[in-house]
C-alpha atoms as a PDB file:
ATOM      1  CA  UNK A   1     142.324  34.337  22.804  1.00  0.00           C
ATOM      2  CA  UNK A   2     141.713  38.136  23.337  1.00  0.00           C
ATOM      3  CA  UNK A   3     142.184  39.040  26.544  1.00  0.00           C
ATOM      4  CA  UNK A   4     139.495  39.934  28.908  1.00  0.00           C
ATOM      5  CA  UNK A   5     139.324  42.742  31.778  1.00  0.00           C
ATOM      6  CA  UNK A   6     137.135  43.087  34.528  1.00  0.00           C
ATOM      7  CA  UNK A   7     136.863  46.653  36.070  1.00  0.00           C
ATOM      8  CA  UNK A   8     136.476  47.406  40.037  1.00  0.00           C
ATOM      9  CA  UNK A   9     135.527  50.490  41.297  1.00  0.00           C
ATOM     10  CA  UNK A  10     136.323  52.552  44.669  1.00  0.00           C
ATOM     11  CA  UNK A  11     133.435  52.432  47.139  1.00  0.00           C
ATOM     12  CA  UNK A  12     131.981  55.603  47.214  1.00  0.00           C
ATOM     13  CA  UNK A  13     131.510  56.877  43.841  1.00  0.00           C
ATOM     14  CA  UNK A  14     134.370  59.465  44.459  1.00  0.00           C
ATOM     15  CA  UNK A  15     137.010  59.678  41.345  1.00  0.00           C
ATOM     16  CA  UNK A  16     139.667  56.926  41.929  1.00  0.00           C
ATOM     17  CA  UNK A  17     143.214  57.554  43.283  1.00  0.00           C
ATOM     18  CA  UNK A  18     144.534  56.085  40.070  1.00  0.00           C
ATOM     19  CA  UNK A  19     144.093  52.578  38.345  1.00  0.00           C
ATOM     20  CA  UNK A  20     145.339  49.401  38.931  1.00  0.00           C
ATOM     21  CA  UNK A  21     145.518  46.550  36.069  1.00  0.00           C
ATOM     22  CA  UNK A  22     145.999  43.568  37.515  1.00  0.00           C
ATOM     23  CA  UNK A  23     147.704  39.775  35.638  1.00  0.00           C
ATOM     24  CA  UNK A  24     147.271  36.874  36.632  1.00  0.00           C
ATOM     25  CA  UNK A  25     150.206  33.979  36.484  1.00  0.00           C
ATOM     26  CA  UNK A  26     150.294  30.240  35.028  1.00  0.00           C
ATOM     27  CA  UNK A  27     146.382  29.535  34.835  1.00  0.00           C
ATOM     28  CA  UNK A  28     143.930  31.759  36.009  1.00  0.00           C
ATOM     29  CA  UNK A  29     142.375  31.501  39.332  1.00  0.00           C
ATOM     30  CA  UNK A  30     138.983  33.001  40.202  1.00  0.00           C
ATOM     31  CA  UNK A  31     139.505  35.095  43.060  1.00  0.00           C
ATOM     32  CA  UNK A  32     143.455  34.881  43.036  1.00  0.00           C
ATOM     33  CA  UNK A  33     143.566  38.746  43.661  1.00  0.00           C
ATOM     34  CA  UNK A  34     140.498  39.040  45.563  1.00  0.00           C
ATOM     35  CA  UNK A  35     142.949  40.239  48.822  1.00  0.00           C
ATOM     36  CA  UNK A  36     144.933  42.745  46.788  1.00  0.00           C
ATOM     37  CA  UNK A  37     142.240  44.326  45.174  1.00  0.00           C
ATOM     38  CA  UNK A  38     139.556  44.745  47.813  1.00  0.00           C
ATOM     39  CA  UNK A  39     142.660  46.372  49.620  1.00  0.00           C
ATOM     40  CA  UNK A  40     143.717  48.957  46.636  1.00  0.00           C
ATOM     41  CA  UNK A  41     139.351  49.843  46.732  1.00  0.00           C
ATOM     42  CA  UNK A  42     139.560  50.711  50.051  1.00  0.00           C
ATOM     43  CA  UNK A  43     142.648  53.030  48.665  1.00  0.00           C
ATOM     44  CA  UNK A  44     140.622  54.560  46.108  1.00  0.00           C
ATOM     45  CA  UNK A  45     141.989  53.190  43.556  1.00  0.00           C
ATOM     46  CA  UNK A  46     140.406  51.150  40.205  1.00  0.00           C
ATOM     47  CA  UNK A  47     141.219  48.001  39.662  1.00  0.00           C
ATOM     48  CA  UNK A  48     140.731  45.827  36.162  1.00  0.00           C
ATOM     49  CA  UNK A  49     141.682  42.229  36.026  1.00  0.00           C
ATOM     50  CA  UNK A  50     142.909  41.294  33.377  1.00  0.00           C
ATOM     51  CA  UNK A  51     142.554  37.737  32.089  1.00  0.00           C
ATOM     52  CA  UNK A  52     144.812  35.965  29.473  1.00  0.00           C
ATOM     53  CA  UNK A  53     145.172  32.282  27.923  1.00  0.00           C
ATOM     54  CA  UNK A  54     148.353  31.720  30.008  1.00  0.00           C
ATOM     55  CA  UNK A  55     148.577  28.133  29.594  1.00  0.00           C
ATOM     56  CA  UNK A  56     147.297  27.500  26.324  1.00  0.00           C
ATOM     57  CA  UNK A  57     149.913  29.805  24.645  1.00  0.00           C
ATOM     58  CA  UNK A  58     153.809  30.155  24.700  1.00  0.00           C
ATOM     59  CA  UNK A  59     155.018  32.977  26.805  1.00  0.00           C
ATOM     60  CA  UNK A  60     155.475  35.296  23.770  1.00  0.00           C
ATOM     61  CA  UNK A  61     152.491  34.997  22.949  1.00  0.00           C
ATOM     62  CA  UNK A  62     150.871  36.193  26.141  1.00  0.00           C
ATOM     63  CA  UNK A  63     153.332  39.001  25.863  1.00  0.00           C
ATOM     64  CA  UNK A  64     151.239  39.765  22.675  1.00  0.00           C
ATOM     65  CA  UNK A  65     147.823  39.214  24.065  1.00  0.00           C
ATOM     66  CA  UNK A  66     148.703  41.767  27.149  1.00  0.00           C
ATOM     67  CA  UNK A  67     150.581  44.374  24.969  1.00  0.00           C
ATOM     68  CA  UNK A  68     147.021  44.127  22.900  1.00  0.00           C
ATOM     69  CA  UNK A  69     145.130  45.156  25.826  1.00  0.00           C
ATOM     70  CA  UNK A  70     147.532  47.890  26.653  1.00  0.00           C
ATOM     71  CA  UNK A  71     147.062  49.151  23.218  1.00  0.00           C
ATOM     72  CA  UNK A  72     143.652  49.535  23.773  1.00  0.00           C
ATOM     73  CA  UNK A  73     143.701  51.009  27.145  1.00  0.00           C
ATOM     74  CA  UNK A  74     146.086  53.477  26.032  1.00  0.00           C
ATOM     75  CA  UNK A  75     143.872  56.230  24.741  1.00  0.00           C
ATOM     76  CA  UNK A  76     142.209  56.609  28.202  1.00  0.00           C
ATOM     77  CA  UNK A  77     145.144  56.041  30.477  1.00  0.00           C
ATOM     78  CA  UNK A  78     146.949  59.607  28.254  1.00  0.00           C
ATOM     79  CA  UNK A  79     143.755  60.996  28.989  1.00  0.00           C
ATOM     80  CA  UNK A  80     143.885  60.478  32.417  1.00  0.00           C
ATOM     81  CA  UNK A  81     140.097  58.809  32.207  1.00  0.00           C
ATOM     82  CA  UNK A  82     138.490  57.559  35.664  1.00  0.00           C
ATOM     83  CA  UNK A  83     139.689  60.754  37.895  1.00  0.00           C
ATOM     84  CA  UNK A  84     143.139  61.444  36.238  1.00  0.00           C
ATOM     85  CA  UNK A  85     145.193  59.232  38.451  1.00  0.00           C
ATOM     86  CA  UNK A  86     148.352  57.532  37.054  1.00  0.00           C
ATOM     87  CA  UNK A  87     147.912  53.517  35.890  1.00  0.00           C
ATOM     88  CA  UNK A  88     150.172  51.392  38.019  1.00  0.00           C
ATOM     89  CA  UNK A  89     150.445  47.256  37.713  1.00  0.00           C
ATOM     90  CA  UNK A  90     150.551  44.443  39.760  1.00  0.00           C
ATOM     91  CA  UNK A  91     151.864  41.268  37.956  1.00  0.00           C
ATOM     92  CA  UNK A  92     151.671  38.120  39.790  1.00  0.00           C
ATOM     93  CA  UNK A  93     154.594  34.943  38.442  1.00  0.00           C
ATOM     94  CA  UNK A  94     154.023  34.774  34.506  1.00  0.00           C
ATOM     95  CA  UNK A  95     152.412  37.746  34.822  1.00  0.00           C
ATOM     96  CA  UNK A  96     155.217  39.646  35.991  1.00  0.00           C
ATOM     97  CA  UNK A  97     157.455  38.960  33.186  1.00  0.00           C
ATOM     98  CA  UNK A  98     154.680  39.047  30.553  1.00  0.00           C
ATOM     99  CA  UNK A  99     153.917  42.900  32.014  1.00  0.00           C
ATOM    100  CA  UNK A 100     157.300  43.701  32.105  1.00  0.00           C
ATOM    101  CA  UNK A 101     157.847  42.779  28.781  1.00  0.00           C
ATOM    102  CA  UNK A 102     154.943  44.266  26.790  1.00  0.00           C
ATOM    103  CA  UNK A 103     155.740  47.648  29.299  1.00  0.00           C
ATOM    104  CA  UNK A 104     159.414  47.728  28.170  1.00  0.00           C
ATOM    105  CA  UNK A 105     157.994  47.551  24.201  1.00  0.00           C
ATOM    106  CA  UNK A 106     156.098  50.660  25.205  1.00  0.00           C
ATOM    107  CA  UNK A 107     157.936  53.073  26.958  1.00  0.00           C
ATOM    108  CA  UNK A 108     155.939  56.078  26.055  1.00  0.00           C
ATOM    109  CA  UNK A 109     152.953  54.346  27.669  1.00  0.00           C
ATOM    110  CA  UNK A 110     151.817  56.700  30.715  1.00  0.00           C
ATOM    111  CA  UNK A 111     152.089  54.036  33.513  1.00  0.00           C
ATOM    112  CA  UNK A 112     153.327  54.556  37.204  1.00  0.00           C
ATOM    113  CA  UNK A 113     154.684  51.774  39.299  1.00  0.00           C
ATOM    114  CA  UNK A 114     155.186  48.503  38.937  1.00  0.00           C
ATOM    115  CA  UNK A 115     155.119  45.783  41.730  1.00  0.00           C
ATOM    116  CA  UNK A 116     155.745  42.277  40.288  1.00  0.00           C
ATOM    117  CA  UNK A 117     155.148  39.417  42.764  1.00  0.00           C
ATOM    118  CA  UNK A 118     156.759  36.312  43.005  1.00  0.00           C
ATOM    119  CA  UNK A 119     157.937  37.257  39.723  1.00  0.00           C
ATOM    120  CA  UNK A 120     160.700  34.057  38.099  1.00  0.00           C
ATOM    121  CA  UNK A 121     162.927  36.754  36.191  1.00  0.00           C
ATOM    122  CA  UNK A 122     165.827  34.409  36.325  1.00  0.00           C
ATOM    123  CA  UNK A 123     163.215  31.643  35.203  1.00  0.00           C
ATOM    124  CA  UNK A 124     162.443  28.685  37.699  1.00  0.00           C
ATOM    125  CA  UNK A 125     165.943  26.067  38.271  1.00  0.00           C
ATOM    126  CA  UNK A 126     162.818  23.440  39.375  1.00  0.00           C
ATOM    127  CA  UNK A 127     162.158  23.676  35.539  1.00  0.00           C
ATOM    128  CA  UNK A 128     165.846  22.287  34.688  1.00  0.00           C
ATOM    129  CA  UNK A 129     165.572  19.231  36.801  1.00  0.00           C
ATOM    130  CA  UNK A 130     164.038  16.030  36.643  1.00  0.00           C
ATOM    131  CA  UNK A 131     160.592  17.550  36.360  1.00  0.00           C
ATOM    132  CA  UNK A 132     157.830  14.847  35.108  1.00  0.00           C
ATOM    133  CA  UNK A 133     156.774  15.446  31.692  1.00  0.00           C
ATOM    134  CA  UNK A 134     153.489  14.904  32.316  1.00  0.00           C
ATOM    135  CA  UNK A 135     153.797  18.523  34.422  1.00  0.00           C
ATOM    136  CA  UNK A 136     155.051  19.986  31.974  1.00  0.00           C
ATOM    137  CA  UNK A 137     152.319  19.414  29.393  1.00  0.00           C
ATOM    138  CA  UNK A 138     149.673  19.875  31.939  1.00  0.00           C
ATOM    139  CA  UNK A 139     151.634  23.186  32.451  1.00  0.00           C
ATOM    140  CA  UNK A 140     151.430  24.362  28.723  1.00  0.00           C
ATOM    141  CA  UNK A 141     153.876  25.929  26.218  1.00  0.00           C
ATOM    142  CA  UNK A 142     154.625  28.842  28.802  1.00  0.00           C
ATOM    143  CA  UNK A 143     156.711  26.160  31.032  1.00  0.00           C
ATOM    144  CA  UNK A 144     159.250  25.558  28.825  1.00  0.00           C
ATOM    145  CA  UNK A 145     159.491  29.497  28.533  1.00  0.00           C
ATOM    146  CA  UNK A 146     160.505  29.936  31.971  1.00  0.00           C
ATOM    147  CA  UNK A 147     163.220  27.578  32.078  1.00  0.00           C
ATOM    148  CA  UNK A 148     166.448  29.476  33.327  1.00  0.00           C
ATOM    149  CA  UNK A 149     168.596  28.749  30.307  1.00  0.00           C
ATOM    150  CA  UNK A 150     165.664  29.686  28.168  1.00  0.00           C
ATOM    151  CA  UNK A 151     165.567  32.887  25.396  1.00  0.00           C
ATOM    152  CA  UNK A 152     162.182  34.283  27.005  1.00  0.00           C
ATOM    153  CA  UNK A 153     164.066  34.756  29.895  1.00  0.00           C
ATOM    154  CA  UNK A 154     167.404  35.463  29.153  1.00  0.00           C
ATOM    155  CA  UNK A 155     165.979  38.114  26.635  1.00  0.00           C
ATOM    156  CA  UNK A 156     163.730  39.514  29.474  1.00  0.00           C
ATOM    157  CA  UNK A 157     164.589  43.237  28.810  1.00  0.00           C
ATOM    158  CA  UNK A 158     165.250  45.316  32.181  1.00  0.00           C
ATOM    159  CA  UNK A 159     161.662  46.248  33.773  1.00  0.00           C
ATOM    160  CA  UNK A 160     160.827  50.015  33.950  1.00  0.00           C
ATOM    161  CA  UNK A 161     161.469  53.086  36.513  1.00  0.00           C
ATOM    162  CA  UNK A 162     159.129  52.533  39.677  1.00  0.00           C
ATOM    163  CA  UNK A 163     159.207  48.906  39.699  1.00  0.00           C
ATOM    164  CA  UNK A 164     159.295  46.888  43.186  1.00  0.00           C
ATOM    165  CA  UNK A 165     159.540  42.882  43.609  1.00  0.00           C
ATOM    166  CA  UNK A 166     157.640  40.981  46.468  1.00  0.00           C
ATOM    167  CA  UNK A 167     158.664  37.380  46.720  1.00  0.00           C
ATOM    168  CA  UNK A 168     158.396  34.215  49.355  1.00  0.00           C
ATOM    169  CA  UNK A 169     161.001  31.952  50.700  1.00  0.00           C
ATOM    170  CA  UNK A 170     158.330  29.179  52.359  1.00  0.00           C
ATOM    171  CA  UNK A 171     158.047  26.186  49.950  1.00  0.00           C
ATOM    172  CA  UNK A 172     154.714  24.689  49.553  1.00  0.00           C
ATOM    173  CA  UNK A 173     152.265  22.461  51.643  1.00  0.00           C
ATOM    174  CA  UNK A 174     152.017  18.679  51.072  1.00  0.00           C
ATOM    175  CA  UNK A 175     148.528  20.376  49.356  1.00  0.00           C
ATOM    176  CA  UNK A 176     150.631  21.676  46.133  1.00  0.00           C
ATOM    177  CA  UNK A 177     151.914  19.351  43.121  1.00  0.00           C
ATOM    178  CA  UNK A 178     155.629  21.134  43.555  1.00  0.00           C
ATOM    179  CA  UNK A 179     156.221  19.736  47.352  1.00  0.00           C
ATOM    180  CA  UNK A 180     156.133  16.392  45.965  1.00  0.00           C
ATOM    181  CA  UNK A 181     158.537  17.222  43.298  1.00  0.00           C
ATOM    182  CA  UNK A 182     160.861  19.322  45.366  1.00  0.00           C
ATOM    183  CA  UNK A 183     161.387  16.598  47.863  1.00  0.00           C
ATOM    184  CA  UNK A 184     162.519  14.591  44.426  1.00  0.00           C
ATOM    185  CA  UNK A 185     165.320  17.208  44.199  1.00  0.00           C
ATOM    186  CA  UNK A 186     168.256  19.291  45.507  1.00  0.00           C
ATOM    187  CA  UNK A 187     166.259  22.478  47.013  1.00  0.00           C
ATOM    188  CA  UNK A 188     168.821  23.662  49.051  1.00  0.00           C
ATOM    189  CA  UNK A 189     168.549  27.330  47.839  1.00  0.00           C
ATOM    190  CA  UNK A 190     165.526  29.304  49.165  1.00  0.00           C
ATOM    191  CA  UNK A 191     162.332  29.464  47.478  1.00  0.00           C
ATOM    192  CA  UNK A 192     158.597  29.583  47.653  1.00  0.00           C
ATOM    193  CA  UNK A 193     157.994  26.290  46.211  1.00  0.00           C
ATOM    194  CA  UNK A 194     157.746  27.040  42.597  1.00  0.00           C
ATOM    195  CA  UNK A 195     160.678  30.338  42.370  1.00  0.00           C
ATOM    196  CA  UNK A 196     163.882  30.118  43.722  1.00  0.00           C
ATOM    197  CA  UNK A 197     164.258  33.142  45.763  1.00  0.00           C
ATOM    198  CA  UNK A 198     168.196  34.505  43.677  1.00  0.00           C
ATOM    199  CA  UNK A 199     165.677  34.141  40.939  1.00  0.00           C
ATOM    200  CA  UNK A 200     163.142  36.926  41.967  1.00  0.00           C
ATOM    201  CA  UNK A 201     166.183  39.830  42.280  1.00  0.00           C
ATOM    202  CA  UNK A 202     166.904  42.220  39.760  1.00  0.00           C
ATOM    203  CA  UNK A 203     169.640  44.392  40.489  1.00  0.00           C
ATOM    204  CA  UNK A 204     168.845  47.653  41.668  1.00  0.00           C
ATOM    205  CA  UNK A 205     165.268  46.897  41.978  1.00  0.00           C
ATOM    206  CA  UNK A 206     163.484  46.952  45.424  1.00  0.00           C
ATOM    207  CA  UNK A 207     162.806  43.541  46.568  1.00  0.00           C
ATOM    208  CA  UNK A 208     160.921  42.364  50.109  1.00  0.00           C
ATOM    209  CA  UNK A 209     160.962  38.966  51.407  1.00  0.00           C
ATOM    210  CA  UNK A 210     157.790  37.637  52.996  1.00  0.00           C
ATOM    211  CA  UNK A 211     156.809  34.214  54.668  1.00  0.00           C
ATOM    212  CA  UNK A 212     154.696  32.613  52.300  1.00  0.00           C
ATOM    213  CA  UNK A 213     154.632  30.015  49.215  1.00  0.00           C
ATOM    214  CA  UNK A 214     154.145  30.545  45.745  1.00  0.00           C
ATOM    215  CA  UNK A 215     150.402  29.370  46.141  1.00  0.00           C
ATOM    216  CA  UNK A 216     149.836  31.417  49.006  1.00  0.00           C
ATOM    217  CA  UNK A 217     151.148  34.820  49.017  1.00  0.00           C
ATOM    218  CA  UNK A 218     148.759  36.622  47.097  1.00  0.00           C
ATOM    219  CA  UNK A 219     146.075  35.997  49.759  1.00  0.00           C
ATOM    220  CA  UNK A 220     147.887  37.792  52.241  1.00  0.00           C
ATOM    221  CA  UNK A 221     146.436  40.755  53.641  1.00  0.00           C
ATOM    222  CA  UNK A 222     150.432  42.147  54.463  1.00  0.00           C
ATOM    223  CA  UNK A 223     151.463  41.478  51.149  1.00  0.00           C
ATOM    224  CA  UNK A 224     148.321  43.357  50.256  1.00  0.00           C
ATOM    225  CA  UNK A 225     149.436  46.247  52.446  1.00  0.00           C
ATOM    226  CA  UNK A 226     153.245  45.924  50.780  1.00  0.00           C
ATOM    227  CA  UNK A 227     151.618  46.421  47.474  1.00  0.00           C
ATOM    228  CA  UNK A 228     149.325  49.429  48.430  1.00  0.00           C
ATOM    229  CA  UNK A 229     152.509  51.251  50.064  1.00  0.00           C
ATOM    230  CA  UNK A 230     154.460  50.653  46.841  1.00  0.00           C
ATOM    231  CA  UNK A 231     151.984  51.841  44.438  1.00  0.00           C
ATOM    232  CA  UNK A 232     151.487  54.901  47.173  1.00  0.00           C
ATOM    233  CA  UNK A 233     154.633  55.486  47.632  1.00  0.00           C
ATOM    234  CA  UNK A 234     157.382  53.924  45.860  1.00  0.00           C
ATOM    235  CA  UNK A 235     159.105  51.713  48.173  1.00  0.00           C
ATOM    236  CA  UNK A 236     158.440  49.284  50.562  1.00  0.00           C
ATOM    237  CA  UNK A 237     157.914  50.379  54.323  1.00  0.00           C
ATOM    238  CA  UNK A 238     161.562  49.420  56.638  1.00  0.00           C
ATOM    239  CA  UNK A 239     161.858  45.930  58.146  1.00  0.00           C
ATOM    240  CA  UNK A 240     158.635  44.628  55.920  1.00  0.00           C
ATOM    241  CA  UNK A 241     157.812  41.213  56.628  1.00  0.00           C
ATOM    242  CA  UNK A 242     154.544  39.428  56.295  1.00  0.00           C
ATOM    243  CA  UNK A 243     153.629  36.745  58.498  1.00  0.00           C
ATOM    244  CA  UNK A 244     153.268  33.273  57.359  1.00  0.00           C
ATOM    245  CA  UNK A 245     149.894  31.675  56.445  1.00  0.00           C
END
């Protein structure tokens, strides 16, 4: 599957602050990002969405299908096209790690920051239990990619200048599959109900902590507001905390 991109443009007609591209995680929700997005708008900035066959494919494979699309963007984004604003990312679970893969493979692509949310770069310990296997194939290939002892992630190669990592440390509502599994297993380390929180940090990265689940936290308007000062500015405001759904 090629993947597909869906631009969004600044009210206002006025030339955008810079672009945004936009990944989705593990299946593709419509409206996932509708939050962030109207939020980096009312920045100025362009947004594209970009969609990809997340759980039809192995994760390497979506690495692929993204680095594809940044090939093709790539003429316009050296150009500057849109205003001649810099290209930043926002990279939500799979999404993350698929960006900052296909990024790392092209290092003399003109991007600016980075912010990867609830990102799994040391892969997801719920994956290593005793995790149904019916979940697993419902999940895809791309589950078995993001176990923590696996080579996707072990191979992850370090993410690029100007990155920033927003994660959550409240697990899931009786609503989501992964309450009913955690409450199967030893969750005594924090997490968002999918991503141990140890296993959002990357060393020397900026990280912020916010009060919301792994199905939630992209529909926060303060998470929204954490990404916008990131892209603006390169770190996240002191004392940032968003409050809980």
């Amino acid at each position: 599957m090629e993947s597909t991109h869906v631009p969004d443009s600044p009210p206002g007609g006025v030339p955008p602050a810079g672009r945004v591209i936009v990944v989705h995680g593990l299946f593709f929700v419509p409206f996932q990002f509708a939050v962030v997005r109207k939020a980096l708008r009312r920045a100025g900035f362009e947004t594209s969405f970009v969609r990809y066959a997340s759980n039809r494919q192995p994760a390497a494979e979506s690495v692929r299908e993204i680095g594809a699309f940044l090939d093709r963007v790539r003429p316009a984004a050296s150009a500057g096209e849109g205003g001649g604003g810099p290209v930043h990312f926002v990279g939500y679970s799979l999404g993350a790690l698929a960006l900052r893969s296909a990024l790392a493979a092209r290092p003399h692509f003109p991007a600016g920051r980075f912010v990867m949310i609830a990102p799994p770069n040391g892969g997801v310990g719920l994956l290593s239990g005793p995790l149904p296997a019916v979940a697993l194939r419902c999940g895809g290939p791309a589950l078995e990619d993001l176990r923590e002892d696996s080579d996707f992630v072990r191979t992850l190669p370090p993410p690029r200048p100007g990155s920033g990592i927003i994660a959550g440390d409240r697990p899931a509502t009786v609503l989501h599959p992964s309450w009913w599994v955690r409450r199967q297993i030893d969750a005594a380390d924090p997490h968002d109900g999918t991503v141990e929180l140890r296993n959002t940090r990357i060393p020397g990265v900026p990280h912020v902590t916010v009060h919301h689940s792994h199905a939630t936290i992209c529909w926060s308007p303060a998470v929204a507001g954490l990404v916008r000062a990131f892209l603006d500015s390169g770190r996240f405001p002191a004392a940032a905390a968003a409050p809980a759904a």
